[in-house]
N, C-alpha and C. Protein backbone atom coordinates (compact mmCIF):
# COMPACT_ATOMS: atom_id res chain seq x y z
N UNK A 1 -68.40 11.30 -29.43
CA UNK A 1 -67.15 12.04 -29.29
C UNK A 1 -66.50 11.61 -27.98
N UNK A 2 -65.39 11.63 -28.33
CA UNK A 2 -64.59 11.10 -26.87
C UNK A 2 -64.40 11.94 -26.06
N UNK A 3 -63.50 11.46 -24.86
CA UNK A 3 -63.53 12.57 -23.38
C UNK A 3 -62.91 13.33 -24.00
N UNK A 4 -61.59 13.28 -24.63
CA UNK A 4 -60.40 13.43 -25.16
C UNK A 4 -60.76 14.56 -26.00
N UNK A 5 -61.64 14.32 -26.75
CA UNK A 5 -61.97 15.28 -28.25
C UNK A 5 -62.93 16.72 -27.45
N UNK A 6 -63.86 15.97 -26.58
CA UNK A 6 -64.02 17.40 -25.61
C UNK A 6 -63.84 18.13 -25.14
N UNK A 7 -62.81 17.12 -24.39
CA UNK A 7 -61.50 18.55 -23.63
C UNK A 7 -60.52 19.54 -24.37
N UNK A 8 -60.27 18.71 -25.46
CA UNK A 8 -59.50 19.42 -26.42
C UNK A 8 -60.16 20.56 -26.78
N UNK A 9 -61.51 20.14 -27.47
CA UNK A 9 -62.65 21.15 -28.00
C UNK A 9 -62.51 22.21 -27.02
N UNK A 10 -62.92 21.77 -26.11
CA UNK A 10 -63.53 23.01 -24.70
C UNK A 10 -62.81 24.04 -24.59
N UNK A 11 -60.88 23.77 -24.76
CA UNK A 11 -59.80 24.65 -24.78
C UNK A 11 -59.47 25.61 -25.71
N UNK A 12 -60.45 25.52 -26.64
CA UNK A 12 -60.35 26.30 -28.07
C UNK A 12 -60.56 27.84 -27.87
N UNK A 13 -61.48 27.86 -27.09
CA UNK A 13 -61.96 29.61 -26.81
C UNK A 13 -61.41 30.27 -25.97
N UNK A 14 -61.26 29.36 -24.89
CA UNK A 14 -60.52 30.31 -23.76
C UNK A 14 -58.95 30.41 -24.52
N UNK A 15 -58.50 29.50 -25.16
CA UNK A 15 -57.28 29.75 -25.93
C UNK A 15 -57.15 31.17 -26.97
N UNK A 16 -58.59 31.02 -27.44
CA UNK A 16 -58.16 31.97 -28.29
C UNK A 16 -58.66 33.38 -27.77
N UNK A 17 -58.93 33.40 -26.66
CA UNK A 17 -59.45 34.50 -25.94
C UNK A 17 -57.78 34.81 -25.14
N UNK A 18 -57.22 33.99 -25.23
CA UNK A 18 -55.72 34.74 -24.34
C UNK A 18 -54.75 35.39 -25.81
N UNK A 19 -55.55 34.61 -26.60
CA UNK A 19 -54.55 35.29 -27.63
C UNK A 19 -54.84 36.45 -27.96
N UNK A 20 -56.09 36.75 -27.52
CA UNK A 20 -56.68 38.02 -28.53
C UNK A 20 -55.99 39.07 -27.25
N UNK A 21 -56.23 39.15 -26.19
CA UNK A 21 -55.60 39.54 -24.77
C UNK A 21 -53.95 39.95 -25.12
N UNK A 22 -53.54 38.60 -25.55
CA UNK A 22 -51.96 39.15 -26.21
C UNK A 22 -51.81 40.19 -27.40
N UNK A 23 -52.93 40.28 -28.11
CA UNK A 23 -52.62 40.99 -29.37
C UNK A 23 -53.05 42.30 -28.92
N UNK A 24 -54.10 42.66 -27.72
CA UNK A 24 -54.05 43.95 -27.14
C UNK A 24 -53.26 44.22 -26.45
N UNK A 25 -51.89 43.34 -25.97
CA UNK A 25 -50.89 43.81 -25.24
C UNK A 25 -49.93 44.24 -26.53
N UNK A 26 -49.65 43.69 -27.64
CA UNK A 26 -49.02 44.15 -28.89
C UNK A 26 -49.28 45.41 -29.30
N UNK A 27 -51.08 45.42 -29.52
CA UNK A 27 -51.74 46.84 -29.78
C UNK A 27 -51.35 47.88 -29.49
N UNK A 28 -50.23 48.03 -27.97
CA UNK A 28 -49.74 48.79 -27.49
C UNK A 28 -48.66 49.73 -27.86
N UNK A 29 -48.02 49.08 -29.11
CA UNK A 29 -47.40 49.72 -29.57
C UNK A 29 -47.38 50.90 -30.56
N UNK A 30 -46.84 52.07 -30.81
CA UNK A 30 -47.41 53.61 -31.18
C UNK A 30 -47.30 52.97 -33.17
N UNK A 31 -48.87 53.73 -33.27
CA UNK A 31 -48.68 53.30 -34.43
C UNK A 31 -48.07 54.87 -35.56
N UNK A 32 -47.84 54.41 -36.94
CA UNK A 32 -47.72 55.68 -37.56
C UNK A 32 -48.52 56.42 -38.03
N UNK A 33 -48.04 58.00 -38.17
CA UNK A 33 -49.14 58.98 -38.01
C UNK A 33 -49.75 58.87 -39.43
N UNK A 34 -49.07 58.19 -40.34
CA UNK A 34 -49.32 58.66 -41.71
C UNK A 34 -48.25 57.69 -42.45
N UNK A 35 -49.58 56.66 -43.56
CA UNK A 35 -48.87 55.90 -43.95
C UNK A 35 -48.32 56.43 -45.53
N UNK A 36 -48.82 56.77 -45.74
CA UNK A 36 -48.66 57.29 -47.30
C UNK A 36 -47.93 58.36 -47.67
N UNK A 37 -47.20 58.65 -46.57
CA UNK A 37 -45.93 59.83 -46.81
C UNK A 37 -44.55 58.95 -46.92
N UNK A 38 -43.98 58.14 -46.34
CA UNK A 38 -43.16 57.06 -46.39
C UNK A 38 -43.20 55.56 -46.10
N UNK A 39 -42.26 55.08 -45.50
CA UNK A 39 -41.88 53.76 -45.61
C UNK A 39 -42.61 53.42 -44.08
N UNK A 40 -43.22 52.12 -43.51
CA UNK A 40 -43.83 52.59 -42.22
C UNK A 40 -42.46 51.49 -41.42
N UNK A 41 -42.75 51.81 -40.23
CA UNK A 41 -41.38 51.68 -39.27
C UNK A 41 -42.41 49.96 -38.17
N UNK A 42 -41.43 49.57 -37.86
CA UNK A 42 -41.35 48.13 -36.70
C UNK A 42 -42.78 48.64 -36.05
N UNK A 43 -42.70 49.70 -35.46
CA UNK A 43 -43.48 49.72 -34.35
C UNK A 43 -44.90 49.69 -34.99
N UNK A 44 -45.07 50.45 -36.45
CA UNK A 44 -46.37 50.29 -36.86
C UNK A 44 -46.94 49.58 -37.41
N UNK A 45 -46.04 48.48 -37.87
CA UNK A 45 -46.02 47.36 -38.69
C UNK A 45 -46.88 46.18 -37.08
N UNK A 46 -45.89 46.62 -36.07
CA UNK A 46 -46.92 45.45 -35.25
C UNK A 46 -47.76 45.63 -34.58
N UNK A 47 -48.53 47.09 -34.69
CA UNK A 47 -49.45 47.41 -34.56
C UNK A 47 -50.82 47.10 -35.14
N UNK A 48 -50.51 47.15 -36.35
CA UNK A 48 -51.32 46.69 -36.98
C UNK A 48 -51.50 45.27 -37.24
N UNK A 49 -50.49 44.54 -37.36
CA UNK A 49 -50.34 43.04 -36.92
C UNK A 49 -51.41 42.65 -35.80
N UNK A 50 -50.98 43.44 -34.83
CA UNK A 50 -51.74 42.99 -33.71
C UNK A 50 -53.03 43.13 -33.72
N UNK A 51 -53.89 44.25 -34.52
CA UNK A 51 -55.33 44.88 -34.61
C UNK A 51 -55.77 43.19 -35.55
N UNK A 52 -54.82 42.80 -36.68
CA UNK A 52 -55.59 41.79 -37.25
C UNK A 52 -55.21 40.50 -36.66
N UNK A 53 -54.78 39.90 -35.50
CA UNK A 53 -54.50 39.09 -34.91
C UNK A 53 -56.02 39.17 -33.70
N UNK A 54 -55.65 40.68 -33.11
CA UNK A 54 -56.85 40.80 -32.41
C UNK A 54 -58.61 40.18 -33.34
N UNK A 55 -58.39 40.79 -34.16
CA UNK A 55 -60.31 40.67 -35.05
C UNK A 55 -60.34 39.12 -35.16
N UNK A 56 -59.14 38.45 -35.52
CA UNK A 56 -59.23 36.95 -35.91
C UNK A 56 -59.14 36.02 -34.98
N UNK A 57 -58.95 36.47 -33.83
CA UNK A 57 -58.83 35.73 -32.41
C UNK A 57 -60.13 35.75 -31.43
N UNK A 58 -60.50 36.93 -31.66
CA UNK A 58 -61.83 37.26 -31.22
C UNK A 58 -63.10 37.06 -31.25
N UNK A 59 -63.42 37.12 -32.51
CA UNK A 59 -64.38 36.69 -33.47
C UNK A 59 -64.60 35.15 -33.01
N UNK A 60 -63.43 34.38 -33.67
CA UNK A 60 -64.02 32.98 -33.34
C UNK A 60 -64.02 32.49 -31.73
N UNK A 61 -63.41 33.29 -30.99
CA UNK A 61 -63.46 33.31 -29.58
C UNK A 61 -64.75 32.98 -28.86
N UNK A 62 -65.72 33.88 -29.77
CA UNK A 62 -67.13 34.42 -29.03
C UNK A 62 -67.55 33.17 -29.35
N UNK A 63 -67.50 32.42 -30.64
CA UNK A 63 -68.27 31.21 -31.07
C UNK A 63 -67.94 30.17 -30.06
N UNK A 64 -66.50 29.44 -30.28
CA UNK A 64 -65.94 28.71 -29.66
C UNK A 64 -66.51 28.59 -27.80
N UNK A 65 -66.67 29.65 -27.33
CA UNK A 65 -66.88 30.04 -25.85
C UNK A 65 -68.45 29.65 -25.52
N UNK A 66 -69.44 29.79 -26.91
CA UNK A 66 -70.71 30.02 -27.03
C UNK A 66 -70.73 28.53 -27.12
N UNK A 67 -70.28 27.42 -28.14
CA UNK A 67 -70.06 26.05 -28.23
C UNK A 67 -69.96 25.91 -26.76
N UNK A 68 -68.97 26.17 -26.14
CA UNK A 68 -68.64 25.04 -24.70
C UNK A 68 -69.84 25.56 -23.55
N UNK A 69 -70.09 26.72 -23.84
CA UNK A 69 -71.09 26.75 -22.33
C UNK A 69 -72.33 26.86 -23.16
N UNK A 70 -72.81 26.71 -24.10
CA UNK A 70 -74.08 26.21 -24.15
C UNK A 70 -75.19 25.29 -23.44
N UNK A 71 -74.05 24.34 -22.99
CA UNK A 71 -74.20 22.85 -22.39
C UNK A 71 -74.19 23.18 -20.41
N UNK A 72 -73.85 24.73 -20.06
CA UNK A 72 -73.90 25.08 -19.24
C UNK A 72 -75.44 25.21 -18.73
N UNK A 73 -75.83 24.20 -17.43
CA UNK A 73 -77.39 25.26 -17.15
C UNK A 73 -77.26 26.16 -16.25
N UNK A 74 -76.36 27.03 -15.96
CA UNK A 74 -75.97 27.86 -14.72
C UNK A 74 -75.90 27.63 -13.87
C-alpha cells in the first residue's frame, strides 16, 4: 500500500468522528412531543436526521480509529 493510500486511510475515523460531533450539534434541535397525532415539523425532522447520522458515523468511527492506532505501540 502506498504512502498515499495510508494517509488517506488514516483520515477516515477522525473524519468520521467530526461528523458524528456535528450530528450532536444538529441533535440539538427540540424534537416532537408526539409523532402520531400530526404532521411532524423542520425541527423534528432534523432531529432525528441527526440521531441517524450520529449511529452511522459513529459506529464505523470506533472501527476506522481501531484500524489506524492498532499499529500504535504507545
Amino acid at each position: 500500500m502506498s504512502q498515499e493510500n495510508k494517509a488517506l486511510s488514516g483520515m477516515i475515523g477522525p473524519t468520521l468522528l467530526i461528523l458524528a460531533g456535528f450530528a450532536m450539534v444538529l441533535a440539538s434541535f427540540k424534537t416532537d412531543p408526539d409523532l402520531s397525532g400530526g404532521p411532524q415539523t423542520w425541527h423534528g425532522l432534523i432531529h432525528g436526521l441527526a440521531y441517524l447520522l450520529f449511529i452511522f458515523s459513529l459506529l464505523p468511527a470506533f472501527f476506522f480509529l481501531w484500524w489506524r492506532l492498532r499499529r500504535d505501540p504507545l
